[in-house]
C-alpha atoms as a PDB file:
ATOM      1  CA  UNK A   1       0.000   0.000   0.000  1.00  0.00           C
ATOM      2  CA  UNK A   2       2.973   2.280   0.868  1.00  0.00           C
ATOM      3  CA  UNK A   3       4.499   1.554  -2.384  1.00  0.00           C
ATOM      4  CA  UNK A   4       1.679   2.242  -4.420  1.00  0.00           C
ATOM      5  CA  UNK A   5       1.034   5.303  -2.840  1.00  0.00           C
ATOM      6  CA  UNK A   6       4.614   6.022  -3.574  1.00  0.00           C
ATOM      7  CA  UNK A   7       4.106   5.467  -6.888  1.00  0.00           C
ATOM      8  CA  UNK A   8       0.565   7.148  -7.780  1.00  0.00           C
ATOM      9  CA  UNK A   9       3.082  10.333  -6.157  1.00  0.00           C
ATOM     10  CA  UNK A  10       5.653   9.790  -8.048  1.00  0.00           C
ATOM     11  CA  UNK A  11       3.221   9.884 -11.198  1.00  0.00           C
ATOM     12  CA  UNK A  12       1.342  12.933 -10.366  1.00  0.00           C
ATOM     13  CA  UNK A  13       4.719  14.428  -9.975  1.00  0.00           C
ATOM     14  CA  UNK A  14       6.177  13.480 -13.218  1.00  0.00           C
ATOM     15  CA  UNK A  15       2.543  14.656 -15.398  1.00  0.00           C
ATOM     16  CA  UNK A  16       3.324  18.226 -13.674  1.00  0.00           C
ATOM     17  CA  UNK A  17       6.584  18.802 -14.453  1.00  0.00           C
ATOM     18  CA  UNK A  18       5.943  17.688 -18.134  1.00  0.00           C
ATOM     19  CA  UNK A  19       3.172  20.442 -17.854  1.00  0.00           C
ATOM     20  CA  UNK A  20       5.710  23.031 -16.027  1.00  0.00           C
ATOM     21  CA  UNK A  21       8.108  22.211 -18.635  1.00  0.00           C
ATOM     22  CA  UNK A  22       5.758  22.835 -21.591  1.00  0.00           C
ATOM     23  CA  UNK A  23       4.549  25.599 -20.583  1.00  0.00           C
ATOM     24  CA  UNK A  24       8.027  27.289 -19.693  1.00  0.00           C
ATOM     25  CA  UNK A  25       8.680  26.376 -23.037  1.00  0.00           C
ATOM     26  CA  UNK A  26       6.242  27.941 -24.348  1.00  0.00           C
ATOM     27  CA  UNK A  27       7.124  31.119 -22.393  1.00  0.00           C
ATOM     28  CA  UNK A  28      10.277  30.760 -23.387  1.00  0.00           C
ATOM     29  CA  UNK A  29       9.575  30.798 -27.180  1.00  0.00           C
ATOM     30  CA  UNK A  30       7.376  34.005 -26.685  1.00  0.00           C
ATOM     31  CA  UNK A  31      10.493  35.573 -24.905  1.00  0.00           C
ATOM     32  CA  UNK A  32       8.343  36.098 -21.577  1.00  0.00           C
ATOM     33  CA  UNK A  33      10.737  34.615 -19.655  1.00  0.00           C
ATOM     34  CA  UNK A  34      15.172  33.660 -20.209  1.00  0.00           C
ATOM     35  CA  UNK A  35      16.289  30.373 -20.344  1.00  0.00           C
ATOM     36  CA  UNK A  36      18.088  30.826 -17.295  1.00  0.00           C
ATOM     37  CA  UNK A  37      14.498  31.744 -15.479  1.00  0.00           C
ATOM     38  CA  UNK A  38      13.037  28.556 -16.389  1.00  0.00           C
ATOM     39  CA  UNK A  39      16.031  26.531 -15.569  1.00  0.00           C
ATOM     40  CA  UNK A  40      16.426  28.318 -12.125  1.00  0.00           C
ATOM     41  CA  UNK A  41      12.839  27.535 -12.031  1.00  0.00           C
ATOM     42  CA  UNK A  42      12.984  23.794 -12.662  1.00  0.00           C
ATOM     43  CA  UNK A  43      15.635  23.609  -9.995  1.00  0.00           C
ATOM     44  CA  UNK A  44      13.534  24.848  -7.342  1.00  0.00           C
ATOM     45  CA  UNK A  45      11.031  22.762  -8.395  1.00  0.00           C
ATOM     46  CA  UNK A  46      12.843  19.683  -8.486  1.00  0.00           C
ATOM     47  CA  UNK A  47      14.646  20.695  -4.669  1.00  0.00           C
ATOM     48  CA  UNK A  48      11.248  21.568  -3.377  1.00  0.00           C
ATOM     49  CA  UNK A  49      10.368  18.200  -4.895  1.00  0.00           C
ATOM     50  CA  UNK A  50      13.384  16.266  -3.036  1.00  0.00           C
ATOM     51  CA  UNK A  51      12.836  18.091   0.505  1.00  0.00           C
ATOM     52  CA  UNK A  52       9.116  16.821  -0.010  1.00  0.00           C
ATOM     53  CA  UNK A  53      10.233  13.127  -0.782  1.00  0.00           C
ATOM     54  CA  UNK A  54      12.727  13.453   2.295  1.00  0.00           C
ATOM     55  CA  UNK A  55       9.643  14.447   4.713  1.00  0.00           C
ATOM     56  CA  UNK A  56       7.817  11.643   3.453  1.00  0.00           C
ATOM     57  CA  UNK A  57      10.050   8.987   3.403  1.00  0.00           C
ATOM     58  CA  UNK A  58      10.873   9.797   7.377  1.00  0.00           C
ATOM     59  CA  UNK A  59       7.232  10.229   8.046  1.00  0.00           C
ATOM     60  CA  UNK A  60       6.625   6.633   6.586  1.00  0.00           C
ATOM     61  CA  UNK A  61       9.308   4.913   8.591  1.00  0.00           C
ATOM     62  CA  UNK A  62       8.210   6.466  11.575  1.00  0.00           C
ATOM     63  CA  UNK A  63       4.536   5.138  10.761  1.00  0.00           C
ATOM     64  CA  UNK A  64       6.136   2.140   9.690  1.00  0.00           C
ATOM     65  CA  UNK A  65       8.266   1.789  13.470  1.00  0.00           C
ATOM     66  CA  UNK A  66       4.829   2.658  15.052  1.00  0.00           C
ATOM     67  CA  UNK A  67       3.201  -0.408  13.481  1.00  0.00           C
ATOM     68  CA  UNK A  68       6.074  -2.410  14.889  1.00  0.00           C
ATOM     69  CA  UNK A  69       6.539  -4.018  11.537  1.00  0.00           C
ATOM     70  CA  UNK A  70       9.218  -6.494  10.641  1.00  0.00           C
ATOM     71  CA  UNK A  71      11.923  -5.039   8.223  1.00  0.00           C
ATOM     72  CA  UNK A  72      14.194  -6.603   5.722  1.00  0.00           C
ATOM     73  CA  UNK A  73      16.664  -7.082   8.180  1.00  0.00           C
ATOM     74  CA  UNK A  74      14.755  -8.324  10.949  1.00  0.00           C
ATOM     75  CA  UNK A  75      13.309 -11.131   8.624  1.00  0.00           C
ATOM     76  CA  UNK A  76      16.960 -12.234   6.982  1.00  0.00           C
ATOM     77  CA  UNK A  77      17.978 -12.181  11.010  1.00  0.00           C
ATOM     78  CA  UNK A  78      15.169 -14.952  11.644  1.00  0.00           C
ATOM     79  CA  UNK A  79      15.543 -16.831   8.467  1.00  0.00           C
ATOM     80  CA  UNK A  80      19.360 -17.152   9.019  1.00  0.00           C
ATOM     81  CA  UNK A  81      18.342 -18.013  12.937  1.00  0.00           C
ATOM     82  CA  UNK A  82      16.102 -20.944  11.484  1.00  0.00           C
ATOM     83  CA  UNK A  83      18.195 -22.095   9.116  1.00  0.00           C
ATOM     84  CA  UNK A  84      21.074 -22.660  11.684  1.00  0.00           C
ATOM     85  CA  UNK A  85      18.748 -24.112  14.658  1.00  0.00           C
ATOM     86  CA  UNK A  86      17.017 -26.510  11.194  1.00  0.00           C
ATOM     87  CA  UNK A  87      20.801 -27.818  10.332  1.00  0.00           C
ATOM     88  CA  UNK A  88      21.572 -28.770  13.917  1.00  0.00           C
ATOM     89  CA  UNK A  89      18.631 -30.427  14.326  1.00  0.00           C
ATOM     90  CA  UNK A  90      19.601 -32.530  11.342  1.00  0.00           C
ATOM     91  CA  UNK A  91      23.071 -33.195  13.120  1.00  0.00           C
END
């Protein structure tokens, strides 16, 4: 569920900066605006964009520490555990 909420953000995010970019284009091309506006504009964007990702990322591993859920780690941990008390049971 994380992921694909992840994802559907990542999405939206992409469709508006093709939109931004086409219409700085355009502004561009009408001489509104230098190309060193819209580039200093994309920039922002984009680090607006990565400070956004950054606060959501933490906020989701704290919600995800909250729910006490098992990580990647914790469940290689086990499975090695397992595996070892498995082969000297064999023995």
């Amino acid at each position: 569920m994380l992921k694909d909420m992840l994802y559907i953000t990542a999405g939206g995010f992409l469709t508006i900066k093709d939109k931004v970019q086409k219409e700085l284009n355009a502004l561009e091309n009408r001489g509104k605006i230098t190309k060193e506006d819209s580039q200093a504009f994309v920039d922002r964007l984009y680090e607006r964009a990565r400070a956004e990702h950054n606060e959501n990322m933490e906020y989701f591993k704290e919600v995800v520490n909250e729910l006490n859920l098992a990580s990647k780690d914790d469940i290689a941990r086990v499975e090695k555990k397992l595996d070892e008390i498995l082969k000297k049971m064999k023995s």
